[in-house]
PDB file of N, CA and C in Angstrom:
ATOM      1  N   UNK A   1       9.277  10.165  21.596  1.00  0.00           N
ATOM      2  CA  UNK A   1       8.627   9.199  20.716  1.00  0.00           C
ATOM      3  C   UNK A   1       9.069   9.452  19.281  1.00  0.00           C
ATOM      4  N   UNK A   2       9.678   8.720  18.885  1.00  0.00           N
ATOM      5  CA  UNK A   2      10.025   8.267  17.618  1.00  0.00           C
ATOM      6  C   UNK A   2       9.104   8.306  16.065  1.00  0.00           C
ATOM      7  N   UNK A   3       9.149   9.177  14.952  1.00  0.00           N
ATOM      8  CA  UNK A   3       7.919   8.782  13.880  1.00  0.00           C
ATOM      9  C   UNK A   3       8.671   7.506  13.256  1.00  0.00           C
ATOM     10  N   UNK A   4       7.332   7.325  12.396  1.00  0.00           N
ATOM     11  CA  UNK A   4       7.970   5.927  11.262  1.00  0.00           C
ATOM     12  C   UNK A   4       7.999   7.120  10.170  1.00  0.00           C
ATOM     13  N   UNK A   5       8.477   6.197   9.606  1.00  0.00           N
ATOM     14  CA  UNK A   5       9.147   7.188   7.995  1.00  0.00           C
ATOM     15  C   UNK A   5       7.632   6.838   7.192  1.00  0.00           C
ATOM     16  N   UNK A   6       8.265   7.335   6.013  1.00  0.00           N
ATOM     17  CA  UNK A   6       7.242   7.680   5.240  1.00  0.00           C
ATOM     18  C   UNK A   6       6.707   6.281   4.376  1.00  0.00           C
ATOM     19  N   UNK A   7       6.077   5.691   4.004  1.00  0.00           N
ATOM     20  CA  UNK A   7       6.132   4.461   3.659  1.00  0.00           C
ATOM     21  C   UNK A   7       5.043   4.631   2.283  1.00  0.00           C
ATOM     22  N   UNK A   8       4.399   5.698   2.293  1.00  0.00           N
ATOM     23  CA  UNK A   8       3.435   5.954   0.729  1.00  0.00           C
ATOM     24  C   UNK A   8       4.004   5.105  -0.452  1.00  0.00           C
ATOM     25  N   UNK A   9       3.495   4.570  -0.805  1.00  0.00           N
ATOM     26  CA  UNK A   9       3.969   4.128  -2.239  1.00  0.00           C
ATOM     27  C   UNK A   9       4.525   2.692  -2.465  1.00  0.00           C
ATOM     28  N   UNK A  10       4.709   1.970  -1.210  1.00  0.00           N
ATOM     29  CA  UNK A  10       5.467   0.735  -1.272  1.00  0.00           C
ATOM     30  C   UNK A  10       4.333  -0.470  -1.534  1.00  0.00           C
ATOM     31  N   UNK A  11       4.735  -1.272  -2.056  1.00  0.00           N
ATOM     32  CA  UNK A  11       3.884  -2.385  -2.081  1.00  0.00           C
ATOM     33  C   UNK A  11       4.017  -3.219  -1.362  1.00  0.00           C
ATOM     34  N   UNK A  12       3.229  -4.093  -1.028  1.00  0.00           N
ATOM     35  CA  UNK A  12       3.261  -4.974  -0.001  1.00  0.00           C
ATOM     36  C   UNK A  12       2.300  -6.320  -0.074  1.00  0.00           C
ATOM     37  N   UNK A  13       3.237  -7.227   0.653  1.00  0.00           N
ATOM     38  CA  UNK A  13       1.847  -8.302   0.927  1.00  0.00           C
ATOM     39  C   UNK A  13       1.793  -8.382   2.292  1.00  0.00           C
ATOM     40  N   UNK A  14       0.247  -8.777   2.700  1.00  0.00           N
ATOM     41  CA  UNK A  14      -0.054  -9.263   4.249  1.00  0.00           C
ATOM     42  C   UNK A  14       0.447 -10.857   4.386  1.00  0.00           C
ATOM     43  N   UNK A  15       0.750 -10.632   5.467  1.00  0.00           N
ATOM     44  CA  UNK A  15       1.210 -12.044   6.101  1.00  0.00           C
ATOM     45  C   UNK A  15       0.816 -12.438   6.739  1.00  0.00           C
ATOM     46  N   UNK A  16      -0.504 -11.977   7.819  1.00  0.00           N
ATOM     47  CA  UNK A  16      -0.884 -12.362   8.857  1.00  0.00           C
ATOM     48  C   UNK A  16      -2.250 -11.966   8.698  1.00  0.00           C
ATOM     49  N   UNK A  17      -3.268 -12.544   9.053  1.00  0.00           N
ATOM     50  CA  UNK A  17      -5.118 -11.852   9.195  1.00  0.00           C
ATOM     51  C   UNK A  17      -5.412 -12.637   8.201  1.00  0.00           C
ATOM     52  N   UNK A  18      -6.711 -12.221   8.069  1.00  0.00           N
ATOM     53  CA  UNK A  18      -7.764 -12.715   7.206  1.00  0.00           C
ATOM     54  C   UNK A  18      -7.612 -12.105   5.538  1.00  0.00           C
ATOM     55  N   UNK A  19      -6.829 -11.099   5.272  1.00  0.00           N
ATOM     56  CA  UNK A  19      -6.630 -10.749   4.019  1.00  0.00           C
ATOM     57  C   UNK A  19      -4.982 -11.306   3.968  1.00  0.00           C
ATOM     58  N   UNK A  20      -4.238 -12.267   4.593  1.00  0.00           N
ATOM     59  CA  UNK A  20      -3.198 -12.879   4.277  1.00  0.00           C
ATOM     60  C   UNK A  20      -2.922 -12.801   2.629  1.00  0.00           C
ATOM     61  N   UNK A  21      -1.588 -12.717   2.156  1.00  0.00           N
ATOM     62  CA  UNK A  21      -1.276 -12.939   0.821  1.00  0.00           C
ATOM     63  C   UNK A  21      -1.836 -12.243  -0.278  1.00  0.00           C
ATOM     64  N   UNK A  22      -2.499 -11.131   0.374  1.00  0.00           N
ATOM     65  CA  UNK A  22      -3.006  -9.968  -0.674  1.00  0.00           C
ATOM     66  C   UNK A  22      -1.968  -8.849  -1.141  1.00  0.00           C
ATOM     67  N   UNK A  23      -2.093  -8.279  -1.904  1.00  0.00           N
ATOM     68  CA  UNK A  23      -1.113  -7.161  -2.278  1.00  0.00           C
ATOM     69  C   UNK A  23      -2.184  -6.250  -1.922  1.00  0.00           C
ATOM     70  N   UNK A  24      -1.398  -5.247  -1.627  1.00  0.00           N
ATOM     71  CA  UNK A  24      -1.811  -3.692  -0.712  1.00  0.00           C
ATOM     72  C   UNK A  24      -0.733  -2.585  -1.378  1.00  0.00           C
ATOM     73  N   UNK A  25      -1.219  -1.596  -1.410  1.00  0.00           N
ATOM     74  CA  UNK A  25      -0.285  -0.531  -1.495  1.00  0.00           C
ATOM     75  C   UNK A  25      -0.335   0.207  -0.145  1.00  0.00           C
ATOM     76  N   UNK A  26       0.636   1.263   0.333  1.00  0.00           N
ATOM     77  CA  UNK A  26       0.890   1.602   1.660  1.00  0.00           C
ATOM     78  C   UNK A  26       0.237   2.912   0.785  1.00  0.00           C
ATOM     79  N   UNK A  27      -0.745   3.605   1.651  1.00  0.00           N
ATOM     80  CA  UNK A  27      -1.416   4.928   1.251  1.00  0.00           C
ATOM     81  C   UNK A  27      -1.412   5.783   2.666  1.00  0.00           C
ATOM     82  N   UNK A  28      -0.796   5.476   3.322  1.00  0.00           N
ATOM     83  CA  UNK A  28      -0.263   6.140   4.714  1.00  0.00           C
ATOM     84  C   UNK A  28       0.042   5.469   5.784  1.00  0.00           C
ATOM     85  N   UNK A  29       0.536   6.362   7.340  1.00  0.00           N
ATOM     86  CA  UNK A  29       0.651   5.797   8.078  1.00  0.00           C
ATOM     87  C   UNK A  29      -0.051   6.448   9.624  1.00  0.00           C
ATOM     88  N   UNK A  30      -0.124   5.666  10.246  1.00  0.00           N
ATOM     89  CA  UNK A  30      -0.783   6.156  11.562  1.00  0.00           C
ATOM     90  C   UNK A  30       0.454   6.140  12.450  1.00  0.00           C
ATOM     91  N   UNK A  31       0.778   7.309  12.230  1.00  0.00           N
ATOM     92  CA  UNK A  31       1.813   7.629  13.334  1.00  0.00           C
ATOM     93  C   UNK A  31       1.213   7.021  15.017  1.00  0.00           C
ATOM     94  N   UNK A  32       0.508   7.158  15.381  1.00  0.00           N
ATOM     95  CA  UNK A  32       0.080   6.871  17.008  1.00  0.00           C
ATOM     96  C   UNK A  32       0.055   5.814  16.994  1.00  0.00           C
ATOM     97  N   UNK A  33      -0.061   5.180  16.423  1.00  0.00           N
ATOM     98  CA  UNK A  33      -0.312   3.117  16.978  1.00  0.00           C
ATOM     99  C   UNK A  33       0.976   2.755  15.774  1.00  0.00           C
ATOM    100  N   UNK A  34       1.538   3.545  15.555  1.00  0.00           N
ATOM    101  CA  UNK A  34       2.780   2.796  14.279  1.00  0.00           C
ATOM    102  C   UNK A  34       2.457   1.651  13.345  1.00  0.00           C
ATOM    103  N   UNK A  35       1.482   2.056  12.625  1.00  0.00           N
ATOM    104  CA  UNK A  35       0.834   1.369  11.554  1.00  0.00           C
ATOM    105  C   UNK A  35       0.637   1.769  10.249  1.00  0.00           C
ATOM    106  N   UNK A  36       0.582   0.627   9.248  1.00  0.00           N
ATOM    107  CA  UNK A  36       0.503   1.448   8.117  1.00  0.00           C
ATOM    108  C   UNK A  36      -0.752   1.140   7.617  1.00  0.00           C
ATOM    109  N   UNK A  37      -1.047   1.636   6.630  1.00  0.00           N
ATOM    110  CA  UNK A  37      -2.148   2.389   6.070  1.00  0.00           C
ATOM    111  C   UNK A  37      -2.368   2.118   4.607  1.00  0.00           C
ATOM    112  N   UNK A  38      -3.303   0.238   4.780  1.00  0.00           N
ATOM    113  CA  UNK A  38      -3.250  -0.050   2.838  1.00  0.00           C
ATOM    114  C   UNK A  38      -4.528  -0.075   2.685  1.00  0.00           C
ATOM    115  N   UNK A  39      -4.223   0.052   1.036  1.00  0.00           N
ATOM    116  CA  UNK A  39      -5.480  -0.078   0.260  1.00  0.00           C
ATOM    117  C   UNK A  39      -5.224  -1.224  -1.399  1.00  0.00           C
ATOM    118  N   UNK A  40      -6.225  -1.743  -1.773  1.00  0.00           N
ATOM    119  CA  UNK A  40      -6.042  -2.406  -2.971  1.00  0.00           C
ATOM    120  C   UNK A  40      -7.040  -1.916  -3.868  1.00  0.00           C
ATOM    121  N   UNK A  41      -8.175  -1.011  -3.271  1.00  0.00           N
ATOM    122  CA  UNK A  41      -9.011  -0.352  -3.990  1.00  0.00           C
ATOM    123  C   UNK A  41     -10.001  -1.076  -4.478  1.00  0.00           C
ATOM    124  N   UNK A  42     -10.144  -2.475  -4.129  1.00  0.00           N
ATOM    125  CA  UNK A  42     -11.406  -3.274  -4.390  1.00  0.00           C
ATOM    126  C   UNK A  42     -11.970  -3.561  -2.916  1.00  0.00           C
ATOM    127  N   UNK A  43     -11.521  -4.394  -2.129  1.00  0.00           N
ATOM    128  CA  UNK A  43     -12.044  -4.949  -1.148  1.00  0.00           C
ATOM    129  C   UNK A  43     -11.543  -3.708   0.138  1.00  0.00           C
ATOM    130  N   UNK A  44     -10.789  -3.274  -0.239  1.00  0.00           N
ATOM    131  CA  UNK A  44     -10.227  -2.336   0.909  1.00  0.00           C
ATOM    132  C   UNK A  44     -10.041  -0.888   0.179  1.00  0.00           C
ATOM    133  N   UNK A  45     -11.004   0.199   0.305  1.00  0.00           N
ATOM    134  CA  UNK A  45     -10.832   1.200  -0.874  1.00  0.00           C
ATOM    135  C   UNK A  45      -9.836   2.137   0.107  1.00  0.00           C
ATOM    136  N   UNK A  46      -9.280   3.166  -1.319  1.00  0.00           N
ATOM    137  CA  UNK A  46      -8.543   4.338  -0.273  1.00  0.00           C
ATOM    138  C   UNK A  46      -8.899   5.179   0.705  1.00  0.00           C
ATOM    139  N   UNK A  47     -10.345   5.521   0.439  1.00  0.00           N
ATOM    140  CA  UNK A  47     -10.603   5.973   1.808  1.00  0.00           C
ATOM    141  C   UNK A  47     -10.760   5.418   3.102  1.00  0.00           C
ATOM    142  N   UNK A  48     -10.998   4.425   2.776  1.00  0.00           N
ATOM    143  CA  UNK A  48     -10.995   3.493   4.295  1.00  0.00           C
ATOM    144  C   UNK A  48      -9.857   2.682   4.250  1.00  0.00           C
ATOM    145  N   UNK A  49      -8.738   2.613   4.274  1.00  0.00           N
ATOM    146  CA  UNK A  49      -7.571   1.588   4.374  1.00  0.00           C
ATOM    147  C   UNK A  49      -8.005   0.732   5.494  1.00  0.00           C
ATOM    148  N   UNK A  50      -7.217  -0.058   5.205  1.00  0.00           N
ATOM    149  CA  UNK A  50      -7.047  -1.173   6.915  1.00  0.00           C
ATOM    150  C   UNK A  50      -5.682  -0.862   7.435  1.00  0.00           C
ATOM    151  N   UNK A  51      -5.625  -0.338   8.958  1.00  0.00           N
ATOM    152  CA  UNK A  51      -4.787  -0.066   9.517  1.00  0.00           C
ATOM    153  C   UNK A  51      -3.594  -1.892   9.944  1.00  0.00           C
ATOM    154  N   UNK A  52      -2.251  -2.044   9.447  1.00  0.00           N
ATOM    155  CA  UNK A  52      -1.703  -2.807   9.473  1.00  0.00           C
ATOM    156  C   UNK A  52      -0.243  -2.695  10.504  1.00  0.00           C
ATOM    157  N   UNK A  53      -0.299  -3.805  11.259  1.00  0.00           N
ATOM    158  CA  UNK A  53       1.572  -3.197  12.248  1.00  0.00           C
ATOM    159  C   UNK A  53       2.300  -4.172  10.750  1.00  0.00           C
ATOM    160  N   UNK A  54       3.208  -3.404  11.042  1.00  0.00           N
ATOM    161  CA  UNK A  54       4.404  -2.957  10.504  1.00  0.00           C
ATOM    162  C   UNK A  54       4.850  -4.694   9.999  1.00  0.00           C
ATOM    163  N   UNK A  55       5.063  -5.377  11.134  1.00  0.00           N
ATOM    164  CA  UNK A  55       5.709  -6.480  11.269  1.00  0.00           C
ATOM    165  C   UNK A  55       4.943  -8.063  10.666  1.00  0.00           C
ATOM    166  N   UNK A  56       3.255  -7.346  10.275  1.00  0.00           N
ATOM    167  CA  UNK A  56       2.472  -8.328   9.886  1.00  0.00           C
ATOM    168  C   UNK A  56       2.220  -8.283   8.246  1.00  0.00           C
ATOM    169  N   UNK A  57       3.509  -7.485   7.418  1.00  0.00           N
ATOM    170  CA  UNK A  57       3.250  -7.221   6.227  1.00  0.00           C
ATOM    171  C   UNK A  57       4.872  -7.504   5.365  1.00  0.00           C
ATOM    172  N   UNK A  58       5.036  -7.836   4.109  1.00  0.00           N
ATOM    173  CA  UNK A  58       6.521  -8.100   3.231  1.00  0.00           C
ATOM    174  C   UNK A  58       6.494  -7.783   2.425  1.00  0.00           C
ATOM    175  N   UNK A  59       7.541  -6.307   2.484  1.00  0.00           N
ATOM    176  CA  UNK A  59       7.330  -5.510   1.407  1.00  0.00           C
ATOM    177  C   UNK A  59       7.893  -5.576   0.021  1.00  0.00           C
ATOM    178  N   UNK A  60       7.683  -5.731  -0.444  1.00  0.00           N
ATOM    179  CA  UNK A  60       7.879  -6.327  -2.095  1.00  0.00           C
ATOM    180  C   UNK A  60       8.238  -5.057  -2.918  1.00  0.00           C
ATOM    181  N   UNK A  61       7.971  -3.859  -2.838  1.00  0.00           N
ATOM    182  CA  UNK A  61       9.257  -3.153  -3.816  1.00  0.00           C
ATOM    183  C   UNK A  61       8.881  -1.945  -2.844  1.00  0.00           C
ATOM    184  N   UNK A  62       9.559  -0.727  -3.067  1.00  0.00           N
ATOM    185  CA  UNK A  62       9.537   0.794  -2.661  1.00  0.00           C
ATOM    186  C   UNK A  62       9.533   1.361  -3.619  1.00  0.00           C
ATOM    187  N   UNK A  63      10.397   0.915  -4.890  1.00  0.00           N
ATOM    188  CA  UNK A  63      10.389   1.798  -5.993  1.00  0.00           C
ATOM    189  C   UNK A  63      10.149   1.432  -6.914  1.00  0.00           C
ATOM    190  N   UNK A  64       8.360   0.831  -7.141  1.00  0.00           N
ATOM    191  CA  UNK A  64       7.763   0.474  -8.198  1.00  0.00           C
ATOM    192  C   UNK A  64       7.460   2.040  -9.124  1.00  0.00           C
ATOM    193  N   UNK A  65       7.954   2.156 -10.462  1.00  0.00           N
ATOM    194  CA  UNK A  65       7.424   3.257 -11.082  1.00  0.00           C
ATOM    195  C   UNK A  65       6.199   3.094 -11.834  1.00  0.00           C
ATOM    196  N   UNK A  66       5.187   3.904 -11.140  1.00  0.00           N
ATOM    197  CA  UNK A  66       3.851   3.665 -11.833  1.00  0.00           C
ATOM    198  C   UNK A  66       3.642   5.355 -11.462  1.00  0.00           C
ATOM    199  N   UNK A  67       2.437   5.339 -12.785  1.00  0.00           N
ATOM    200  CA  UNK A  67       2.065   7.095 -12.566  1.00  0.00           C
ATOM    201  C   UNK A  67       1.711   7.118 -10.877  1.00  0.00           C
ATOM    202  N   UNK A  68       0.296   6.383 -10.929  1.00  0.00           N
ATOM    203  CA  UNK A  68      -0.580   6.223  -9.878  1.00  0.00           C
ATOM    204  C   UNK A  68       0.476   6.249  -8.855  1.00  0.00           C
ATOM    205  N   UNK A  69       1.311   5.295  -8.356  1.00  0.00           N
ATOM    206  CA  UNK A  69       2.330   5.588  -6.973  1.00  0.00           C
ATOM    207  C   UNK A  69       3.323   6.778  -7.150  1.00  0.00           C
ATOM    208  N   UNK A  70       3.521   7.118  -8.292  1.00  0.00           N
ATOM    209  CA  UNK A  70       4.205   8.811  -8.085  1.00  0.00           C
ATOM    210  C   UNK A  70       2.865   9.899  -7.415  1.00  0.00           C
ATOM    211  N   UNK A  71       1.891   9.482  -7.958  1.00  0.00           N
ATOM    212  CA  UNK A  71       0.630  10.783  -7.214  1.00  0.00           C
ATOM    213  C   UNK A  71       0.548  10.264  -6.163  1.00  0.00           C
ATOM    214  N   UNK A  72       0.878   9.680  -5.114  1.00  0.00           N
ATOM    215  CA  UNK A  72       0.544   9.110  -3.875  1.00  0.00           C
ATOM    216  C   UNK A  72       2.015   9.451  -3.625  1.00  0.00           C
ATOM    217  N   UNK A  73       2.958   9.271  -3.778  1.00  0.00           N
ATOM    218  CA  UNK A  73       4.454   9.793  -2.941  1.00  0.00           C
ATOM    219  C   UNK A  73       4.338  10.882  -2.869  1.00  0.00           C
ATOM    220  N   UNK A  74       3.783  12.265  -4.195  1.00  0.00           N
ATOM    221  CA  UNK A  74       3.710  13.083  -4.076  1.00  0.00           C
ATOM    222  C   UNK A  74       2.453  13.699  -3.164  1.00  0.00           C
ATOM    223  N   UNK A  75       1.981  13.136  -2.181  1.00  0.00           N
ATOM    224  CA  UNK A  75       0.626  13.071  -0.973  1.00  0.00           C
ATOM    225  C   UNK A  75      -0.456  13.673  -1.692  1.00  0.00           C
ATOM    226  N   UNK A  76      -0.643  13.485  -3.046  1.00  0.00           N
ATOM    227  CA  UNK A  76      -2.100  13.703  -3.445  1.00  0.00           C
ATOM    228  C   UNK A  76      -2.869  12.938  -3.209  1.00  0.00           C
ATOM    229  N   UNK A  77      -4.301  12.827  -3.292  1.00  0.00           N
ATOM    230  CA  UNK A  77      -5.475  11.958  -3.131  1.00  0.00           C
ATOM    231  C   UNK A  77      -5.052  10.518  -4.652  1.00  0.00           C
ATOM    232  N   UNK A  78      -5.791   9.604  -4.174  1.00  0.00           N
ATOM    233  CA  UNK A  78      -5.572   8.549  -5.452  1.00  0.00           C
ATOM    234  C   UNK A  78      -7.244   7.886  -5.927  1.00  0.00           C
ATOM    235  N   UNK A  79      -7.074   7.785  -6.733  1.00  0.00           N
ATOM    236  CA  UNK A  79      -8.354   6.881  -6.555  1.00  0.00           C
ATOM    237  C   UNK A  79      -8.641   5.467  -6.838  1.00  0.00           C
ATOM    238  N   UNK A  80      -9.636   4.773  -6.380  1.00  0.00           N
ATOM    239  CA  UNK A  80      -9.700   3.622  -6.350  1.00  0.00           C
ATOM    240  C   UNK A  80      -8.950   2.474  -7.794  1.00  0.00           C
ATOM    241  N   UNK A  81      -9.808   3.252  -9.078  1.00  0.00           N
ATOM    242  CA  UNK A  81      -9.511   2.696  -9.886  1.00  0.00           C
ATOM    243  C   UNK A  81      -8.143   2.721 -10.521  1.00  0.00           C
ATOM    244  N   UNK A  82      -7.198   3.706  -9.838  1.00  0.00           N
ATOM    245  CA  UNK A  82      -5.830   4.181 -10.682  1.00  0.00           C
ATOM    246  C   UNK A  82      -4.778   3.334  -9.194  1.00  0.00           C
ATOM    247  N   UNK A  83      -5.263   3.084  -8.540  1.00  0.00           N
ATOM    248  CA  UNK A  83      -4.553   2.138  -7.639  1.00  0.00           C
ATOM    249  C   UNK A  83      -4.963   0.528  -7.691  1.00  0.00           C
ATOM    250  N   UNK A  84      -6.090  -0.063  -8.552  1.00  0.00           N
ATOM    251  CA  UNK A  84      -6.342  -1.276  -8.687  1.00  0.00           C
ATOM    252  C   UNK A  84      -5.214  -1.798 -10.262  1.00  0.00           C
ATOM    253  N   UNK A  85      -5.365  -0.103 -10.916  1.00  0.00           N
ATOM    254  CA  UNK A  85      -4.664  -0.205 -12.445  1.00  0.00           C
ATOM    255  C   UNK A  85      -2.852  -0.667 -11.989  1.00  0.00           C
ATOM    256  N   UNK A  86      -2.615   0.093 -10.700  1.00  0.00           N
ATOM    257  CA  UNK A  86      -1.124   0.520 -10.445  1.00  0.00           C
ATOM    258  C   UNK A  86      -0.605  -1.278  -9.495  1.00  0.00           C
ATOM    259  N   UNK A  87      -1.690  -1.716  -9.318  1.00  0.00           N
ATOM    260  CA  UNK A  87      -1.143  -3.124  -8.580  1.00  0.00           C
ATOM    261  C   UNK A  87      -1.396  -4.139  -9.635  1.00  0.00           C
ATOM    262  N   UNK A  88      -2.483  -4.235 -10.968  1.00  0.00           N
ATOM    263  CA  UNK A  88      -2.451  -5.016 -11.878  1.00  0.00           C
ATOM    264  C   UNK A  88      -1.143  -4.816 -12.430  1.00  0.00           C
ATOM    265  N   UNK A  89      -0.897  -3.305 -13.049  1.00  0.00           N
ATOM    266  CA  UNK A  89       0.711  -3.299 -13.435  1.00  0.00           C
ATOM    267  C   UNK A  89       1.877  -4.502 -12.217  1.00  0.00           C
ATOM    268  N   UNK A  90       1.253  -3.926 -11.319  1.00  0.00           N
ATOM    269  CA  UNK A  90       2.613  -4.879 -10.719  1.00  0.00           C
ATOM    270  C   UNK A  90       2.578  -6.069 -10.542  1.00  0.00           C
ATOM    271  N   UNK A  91       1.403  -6.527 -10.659  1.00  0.00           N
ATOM    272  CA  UNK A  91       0.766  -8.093 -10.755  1.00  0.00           C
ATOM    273  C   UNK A  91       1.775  -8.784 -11.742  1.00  0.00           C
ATOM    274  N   UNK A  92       1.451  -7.877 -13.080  1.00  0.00           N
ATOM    275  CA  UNK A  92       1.856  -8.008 -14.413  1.00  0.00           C
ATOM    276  C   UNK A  92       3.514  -8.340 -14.562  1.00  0.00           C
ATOM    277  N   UNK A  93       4.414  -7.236 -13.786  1.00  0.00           N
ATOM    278  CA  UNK A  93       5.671  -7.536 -13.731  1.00  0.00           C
ATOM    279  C   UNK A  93       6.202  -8.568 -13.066  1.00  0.00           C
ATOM    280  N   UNK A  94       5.043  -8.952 -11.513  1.00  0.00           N
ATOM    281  CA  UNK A  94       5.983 -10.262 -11.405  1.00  0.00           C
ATOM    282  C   UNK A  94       5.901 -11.375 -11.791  1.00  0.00           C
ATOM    283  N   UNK A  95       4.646 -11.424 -12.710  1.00  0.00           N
ATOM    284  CA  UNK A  95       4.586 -12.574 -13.654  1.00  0.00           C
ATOM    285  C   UNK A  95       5.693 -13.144 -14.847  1.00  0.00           C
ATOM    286  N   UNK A  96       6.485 -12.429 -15.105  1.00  0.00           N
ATOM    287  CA  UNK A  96       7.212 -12.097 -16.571  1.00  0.00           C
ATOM    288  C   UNK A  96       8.693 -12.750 -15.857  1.00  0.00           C
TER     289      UNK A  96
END
């Protein structure tokens, strides 16, 4: 059995479910059901992510530089409010 790679830090939108067209950050993965593991820190906080397959999400950057997604590549804890700050930043850039 095969792992998935590491996916911490990427941004993403859902494409499929009831939170369709949301931005998520990937805050892990569930190796056993090959899923990843987002949060936006309002409706979906980091401790409880919503477990997502792989194929129901479009990932929109890997190498956004924000403090907040360097402390999450580097597998520290994040918190709610420095991951709502780290997706407004990116809100922000694709507006421009």
């Amino acid at each position: 059995m095969s792992t998935m790679p590491d996916y911490r830090g990427w941004i993403v939108r859902a494409t499929a479910g009831r939170d369709k067209d949301g931005l998520f950050c990937v805050v892990g993965v569930d190796q056993g059901r090959k899923r990843l593991l987002l949060a936006d820190g309002r409706r979906r906080k980091a401790a409880r992510p919503k477990a997502k397959d792989f194929n129901h999400v479009k990932l929109l950057t890997d190498g956004f530089d924000h403090p907040a997604i360097q402390t999450l590549k580097q597998g520290e804890a994040l918190s709610d409010k420095a991951l709502r700050r780290a997706l407004a930043a990116f809100r922000d850039q694709l507006e421009v």
